[in-house]
N, C-alpha and C. Protein backbone atom coordinates (compact mmCIF):
# COMPACT_ATOMS: atom_id res chain seq x y z
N UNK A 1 -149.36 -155.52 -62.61
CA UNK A 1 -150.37 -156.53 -62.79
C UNK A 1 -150.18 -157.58 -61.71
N UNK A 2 -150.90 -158.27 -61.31
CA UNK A 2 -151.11 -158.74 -59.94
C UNK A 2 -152.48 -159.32 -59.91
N UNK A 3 -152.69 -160.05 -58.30
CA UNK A 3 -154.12 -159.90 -57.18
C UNK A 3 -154.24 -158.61 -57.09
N UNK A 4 -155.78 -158.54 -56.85
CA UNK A 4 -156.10 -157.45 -56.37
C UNK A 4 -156.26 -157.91 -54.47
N UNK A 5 -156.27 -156.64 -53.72
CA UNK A 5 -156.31 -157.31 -52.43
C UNK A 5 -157.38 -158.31 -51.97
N UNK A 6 -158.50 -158.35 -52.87
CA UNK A 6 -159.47 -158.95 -52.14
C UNK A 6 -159.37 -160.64 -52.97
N UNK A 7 -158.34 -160.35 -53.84
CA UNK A 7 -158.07 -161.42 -54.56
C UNK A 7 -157.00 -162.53 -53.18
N UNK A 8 -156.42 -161.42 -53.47
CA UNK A 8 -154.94 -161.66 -52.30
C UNK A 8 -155.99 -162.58 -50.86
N UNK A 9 -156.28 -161.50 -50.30
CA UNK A 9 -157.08 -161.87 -48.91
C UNK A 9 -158.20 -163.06 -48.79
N UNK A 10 -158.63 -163.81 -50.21
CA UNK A 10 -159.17 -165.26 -50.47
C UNK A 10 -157.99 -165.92 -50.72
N UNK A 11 -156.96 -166.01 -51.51
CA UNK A 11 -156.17 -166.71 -51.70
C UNK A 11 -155.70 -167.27 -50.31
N UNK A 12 -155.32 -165.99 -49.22
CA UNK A 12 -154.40 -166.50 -48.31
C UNK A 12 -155.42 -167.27 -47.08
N UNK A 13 -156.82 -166.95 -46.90
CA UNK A 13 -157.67 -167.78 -46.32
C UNK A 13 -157.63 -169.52 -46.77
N UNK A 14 -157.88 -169.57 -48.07
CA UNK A 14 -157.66 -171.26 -48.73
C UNK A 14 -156.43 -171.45 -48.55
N UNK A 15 -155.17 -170.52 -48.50
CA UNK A 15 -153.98 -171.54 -48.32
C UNK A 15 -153.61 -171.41 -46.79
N UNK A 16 -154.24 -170.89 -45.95
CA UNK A 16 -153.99 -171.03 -44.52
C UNK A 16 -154.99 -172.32 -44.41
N UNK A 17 -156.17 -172.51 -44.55
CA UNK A 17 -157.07 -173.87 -44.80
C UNK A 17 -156.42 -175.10 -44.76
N UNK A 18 -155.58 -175.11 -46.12
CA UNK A 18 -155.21 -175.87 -46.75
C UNK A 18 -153.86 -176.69 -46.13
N UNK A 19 -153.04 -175.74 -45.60
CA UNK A 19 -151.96 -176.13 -44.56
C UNK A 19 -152.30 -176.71 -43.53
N UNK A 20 -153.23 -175.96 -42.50
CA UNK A 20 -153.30 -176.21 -41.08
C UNK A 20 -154.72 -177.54 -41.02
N UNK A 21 -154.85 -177.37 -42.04
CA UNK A 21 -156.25 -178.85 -42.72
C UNK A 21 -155.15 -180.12 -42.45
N UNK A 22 -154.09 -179.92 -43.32
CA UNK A 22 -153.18 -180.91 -43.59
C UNK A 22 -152.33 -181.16 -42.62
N UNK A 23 -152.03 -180.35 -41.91
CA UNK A 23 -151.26 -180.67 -40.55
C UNK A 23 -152.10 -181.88 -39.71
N UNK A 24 -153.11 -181.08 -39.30
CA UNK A 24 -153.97 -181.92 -38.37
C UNK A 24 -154.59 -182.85 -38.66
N UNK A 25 -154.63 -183.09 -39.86
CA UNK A 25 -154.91 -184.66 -40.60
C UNK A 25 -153.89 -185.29 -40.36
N UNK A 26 -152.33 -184.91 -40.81
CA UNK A 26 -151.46 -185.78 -40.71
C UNK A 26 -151.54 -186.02 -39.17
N UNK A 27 -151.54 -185.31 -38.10
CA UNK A 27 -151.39 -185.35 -36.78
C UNK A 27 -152.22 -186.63 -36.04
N UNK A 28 -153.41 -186.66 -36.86
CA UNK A 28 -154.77 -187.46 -36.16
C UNK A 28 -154.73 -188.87 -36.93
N UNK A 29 -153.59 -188.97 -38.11
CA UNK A 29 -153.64 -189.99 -39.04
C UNK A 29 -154.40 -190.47 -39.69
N UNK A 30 -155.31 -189.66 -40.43
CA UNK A 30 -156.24 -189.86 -40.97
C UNK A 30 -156.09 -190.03 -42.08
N UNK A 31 -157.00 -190.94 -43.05
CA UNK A 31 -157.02 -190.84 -44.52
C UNK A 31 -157.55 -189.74 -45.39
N UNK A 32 -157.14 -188.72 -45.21
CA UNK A 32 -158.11 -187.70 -46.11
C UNK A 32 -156.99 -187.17 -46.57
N UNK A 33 -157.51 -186.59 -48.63
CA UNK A 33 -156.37 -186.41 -49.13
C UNK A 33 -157.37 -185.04 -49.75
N UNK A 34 -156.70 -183.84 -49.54
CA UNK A 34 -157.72 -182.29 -49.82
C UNK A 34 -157.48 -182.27 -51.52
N UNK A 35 -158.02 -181.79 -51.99
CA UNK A 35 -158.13 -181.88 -53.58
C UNK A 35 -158.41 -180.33 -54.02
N UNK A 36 -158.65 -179.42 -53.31
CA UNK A 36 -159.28 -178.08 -53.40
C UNK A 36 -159.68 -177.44 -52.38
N UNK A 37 -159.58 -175.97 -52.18
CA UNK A 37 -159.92 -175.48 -51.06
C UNK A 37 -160.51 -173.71 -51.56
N UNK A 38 -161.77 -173.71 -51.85
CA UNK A 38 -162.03 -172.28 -52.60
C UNK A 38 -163.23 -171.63 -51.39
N UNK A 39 -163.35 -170.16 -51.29
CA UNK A 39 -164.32 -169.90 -50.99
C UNK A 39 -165.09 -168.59 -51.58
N UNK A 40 -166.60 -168.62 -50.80
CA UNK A 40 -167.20 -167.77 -51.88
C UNK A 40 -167.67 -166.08 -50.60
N UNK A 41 -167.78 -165.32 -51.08
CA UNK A 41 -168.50 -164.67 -49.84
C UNK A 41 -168.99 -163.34 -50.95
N UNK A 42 -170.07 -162.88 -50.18
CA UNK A 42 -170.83 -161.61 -50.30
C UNK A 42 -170.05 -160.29 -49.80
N UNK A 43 -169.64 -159.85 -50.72
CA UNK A 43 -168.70 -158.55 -49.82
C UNK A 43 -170.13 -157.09 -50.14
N UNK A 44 -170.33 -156.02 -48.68
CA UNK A 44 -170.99 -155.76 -48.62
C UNK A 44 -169.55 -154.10 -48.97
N UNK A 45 -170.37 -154.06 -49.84
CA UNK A 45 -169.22 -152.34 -50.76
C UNK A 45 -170.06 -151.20 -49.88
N UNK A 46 -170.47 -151.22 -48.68
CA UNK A 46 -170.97 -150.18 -49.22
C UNK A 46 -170.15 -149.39 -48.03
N UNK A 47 -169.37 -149.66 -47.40
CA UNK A 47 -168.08 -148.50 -46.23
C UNK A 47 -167.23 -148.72 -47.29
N UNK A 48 -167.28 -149.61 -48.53
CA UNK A 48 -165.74 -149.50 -49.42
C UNK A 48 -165.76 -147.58 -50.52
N UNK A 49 -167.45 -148.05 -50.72
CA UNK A 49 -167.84 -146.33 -51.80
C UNK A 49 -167.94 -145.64 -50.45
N UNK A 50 -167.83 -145.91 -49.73
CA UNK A 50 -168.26 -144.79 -48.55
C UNK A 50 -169.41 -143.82 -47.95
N UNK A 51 -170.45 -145.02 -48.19
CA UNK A 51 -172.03 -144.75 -48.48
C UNK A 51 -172.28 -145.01 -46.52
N UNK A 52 -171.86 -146.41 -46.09
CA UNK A 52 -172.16 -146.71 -44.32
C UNK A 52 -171.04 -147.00 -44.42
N UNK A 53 -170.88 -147.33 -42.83
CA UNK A 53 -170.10 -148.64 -42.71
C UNK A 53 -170.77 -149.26 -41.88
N UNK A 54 -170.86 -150.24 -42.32
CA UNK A 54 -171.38 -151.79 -42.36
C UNK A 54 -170.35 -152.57 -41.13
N UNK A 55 -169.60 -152.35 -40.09
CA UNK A 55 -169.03 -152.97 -39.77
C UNK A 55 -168.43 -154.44 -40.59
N UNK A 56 -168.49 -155.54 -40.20
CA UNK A 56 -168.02 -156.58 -41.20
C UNK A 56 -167.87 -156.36 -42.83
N UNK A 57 -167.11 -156.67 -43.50
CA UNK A 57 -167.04 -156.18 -45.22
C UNK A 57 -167.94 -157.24 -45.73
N UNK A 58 -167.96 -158.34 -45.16
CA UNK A 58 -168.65 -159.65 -45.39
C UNK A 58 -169.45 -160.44 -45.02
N UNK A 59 -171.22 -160.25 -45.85
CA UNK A 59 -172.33 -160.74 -45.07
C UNK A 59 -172.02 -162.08 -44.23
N UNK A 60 -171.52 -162.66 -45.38
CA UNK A 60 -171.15 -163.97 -45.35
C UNK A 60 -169.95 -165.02 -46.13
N UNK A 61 -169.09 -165.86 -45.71
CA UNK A 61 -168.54 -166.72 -46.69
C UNK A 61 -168.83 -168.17 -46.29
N UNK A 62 -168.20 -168.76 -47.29
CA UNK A 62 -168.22 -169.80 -47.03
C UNK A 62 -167.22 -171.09 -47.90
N UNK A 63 -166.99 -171.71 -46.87
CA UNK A 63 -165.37 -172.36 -47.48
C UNK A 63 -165.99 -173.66 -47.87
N UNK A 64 -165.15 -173.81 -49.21
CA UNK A 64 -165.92 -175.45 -49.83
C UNK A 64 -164.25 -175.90 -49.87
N UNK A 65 -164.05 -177.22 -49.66
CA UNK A 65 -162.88 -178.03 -48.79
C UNK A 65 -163.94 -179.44 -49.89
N UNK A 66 -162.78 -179.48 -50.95
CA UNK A 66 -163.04 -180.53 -51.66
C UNK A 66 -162.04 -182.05 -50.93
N UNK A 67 -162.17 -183.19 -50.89
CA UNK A 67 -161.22 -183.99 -50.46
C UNK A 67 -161.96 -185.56 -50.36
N UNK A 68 -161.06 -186.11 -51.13
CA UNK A 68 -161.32 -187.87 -50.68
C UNK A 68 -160.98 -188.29 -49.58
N UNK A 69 -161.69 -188.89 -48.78
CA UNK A 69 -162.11 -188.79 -47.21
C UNK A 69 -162.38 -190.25 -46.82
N UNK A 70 -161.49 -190.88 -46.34
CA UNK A 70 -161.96 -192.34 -46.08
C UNK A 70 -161.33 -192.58 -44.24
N UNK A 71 -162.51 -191.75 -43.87
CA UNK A 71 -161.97 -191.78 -42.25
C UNK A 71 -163.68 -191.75 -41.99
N UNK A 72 -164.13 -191.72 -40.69
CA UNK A 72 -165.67 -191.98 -39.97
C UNK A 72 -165.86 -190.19 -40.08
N UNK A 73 -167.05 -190.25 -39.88
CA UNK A 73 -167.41 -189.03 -39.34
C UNK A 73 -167.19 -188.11 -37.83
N UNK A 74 -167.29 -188.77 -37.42
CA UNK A 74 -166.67 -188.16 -36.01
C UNK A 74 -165.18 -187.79 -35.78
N UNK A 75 -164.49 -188.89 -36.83
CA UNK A 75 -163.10 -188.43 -37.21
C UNK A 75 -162.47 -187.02 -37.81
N UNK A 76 -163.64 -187.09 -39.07
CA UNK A 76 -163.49 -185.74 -40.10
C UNK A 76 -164.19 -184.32 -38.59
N UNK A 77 -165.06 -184.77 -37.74
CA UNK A 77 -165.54 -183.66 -37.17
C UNK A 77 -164.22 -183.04 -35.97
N UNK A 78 -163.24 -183.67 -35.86
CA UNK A 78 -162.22 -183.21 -35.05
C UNK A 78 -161.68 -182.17 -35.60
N UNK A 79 -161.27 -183.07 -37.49
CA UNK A 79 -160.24 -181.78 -38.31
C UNK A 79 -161.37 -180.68 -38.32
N UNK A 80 -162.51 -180.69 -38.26
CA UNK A 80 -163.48 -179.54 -38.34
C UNK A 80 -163.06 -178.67 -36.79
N UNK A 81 -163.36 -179.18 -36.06
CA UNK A 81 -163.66 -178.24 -35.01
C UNK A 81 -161.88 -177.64 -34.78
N UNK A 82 -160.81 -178.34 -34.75
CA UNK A 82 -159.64 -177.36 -34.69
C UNK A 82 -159.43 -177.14 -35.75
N UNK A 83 -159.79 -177.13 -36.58
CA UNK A 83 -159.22 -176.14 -38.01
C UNK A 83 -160.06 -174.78 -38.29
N UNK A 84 -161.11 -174.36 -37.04
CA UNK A 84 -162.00 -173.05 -36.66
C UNK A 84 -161.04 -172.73 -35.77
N UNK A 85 -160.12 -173.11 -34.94
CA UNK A 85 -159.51 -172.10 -33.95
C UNK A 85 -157.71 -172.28 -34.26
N UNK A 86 -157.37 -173.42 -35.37
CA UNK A 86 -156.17 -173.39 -35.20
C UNK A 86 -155.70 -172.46 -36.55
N UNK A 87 -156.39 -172.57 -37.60
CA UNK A 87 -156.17 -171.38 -38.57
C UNK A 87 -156.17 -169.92 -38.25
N UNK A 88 -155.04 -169.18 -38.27
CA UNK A 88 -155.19 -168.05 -37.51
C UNK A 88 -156.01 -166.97 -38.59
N UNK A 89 -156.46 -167.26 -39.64
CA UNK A 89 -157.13 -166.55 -40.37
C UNK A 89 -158.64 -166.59 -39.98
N UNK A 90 -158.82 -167.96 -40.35
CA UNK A 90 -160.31 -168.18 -39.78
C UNK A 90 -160.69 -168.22 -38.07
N UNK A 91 -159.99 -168.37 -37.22
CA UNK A 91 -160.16 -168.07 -36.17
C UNK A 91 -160.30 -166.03 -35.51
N UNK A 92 -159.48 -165.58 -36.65
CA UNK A 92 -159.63 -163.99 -36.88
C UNK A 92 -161.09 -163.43 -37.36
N UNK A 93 -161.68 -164.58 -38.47
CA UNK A 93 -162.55 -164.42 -39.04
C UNK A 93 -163.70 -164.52 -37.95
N UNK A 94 -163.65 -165.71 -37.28
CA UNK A 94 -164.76 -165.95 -36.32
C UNK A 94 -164.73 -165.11 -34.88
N UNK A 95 -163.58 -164.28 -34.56
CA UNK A 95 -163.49 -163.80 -33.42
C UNK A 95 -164.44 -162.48 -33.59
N UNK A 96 -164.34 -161.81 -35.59
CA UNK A 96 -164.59 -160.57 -35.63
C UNK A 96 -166.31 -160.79 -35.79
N UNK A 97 -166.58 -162.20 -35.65
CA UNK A 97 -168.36 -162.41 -35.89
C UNK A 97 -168.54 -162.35 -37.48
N UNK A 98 -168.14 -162.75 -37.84
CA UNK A 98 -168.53 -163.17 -39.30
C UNK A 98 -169.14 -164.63 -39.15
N UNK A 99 -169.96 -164.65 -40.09
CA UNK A 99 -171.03 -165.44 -40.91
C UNK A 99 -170.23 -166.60 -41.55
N UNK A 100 -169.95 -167.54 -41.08
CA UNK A 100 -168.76 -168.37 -41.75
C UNK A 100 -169.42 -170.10 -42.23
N UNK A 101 -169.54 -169.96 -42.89
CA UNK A 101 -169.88 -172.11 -43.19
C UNK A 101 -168.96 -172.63 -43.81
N UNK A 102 -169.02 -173.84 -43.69
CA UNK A 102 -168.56 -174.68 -44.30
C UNK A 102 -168.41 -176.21 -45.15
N UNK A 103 -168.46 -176.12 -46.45
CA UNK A 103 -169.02 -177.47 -46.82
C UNK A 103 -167.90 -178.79 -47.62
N UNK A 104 -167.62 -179.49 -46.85
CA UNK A 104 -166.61 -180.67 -47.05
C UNK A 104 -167.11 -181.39 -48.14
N UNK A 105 -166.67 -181.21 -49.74
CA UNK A 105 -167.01 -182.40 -50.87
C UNK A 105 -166.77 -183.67 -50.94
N UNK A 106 -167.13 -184.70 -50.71
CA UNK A 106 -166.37 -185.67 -50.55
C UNK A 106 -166.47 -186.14 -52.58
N UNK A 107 -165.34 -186.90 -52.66
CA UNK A 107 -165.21 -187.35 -53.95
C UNK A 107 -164.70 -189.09 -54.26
């Protein structure tokens, strides 16, 4: 009893997020404190039954990054733009052309 892999393979996307989020906040000194990090995506089964393959498994995801945020906007858009190439998950994700968004909650 366990994750299943696709359980596994979201988990380790939000906690690669969640680290390299927090690094580069601490780095830039910012006030933002992450509260949650989940995401959702469309997995396309159909090279899993072995019907095509679909290249990508995943139409689309998309990462919701909950966090109390008391920095400017242009501030929060830094941790955005290196946390697409410094996460080696999501930078894997975006190299293979996946469909990727992302939506910052503020609270």
């Amino acid at each position: 009893m366990g994750m299943s892999p696709l359980e596994t393979f979201f988990s380790s996307y939000c906690g690669c997020i969640n680290v390299v989020a927090s690094v580069i906040i601490e780095e830039h000194g910012l006030d933002v404190q992450i509260l949650s990090v989940d995401v959702q995506g469309r997995f396309l089964s159909a090279a899993f039954t072995g019907k095509k393959n679909n290249g990508v498994p995943f139409e689309n995801m998309k990462l919701i990054i909950t966090a109390k945020i008391n920095c400017s906007d242009e501030e929060l858009a830094k941790v955005k733009d290196e946390l697409a190439w410094r996460c080696p998950i999501s930078a894997t994700f975006h190299a293979a052309g996946m469909d990727l968004t992302e939506e910052w909650v503020h609270t």
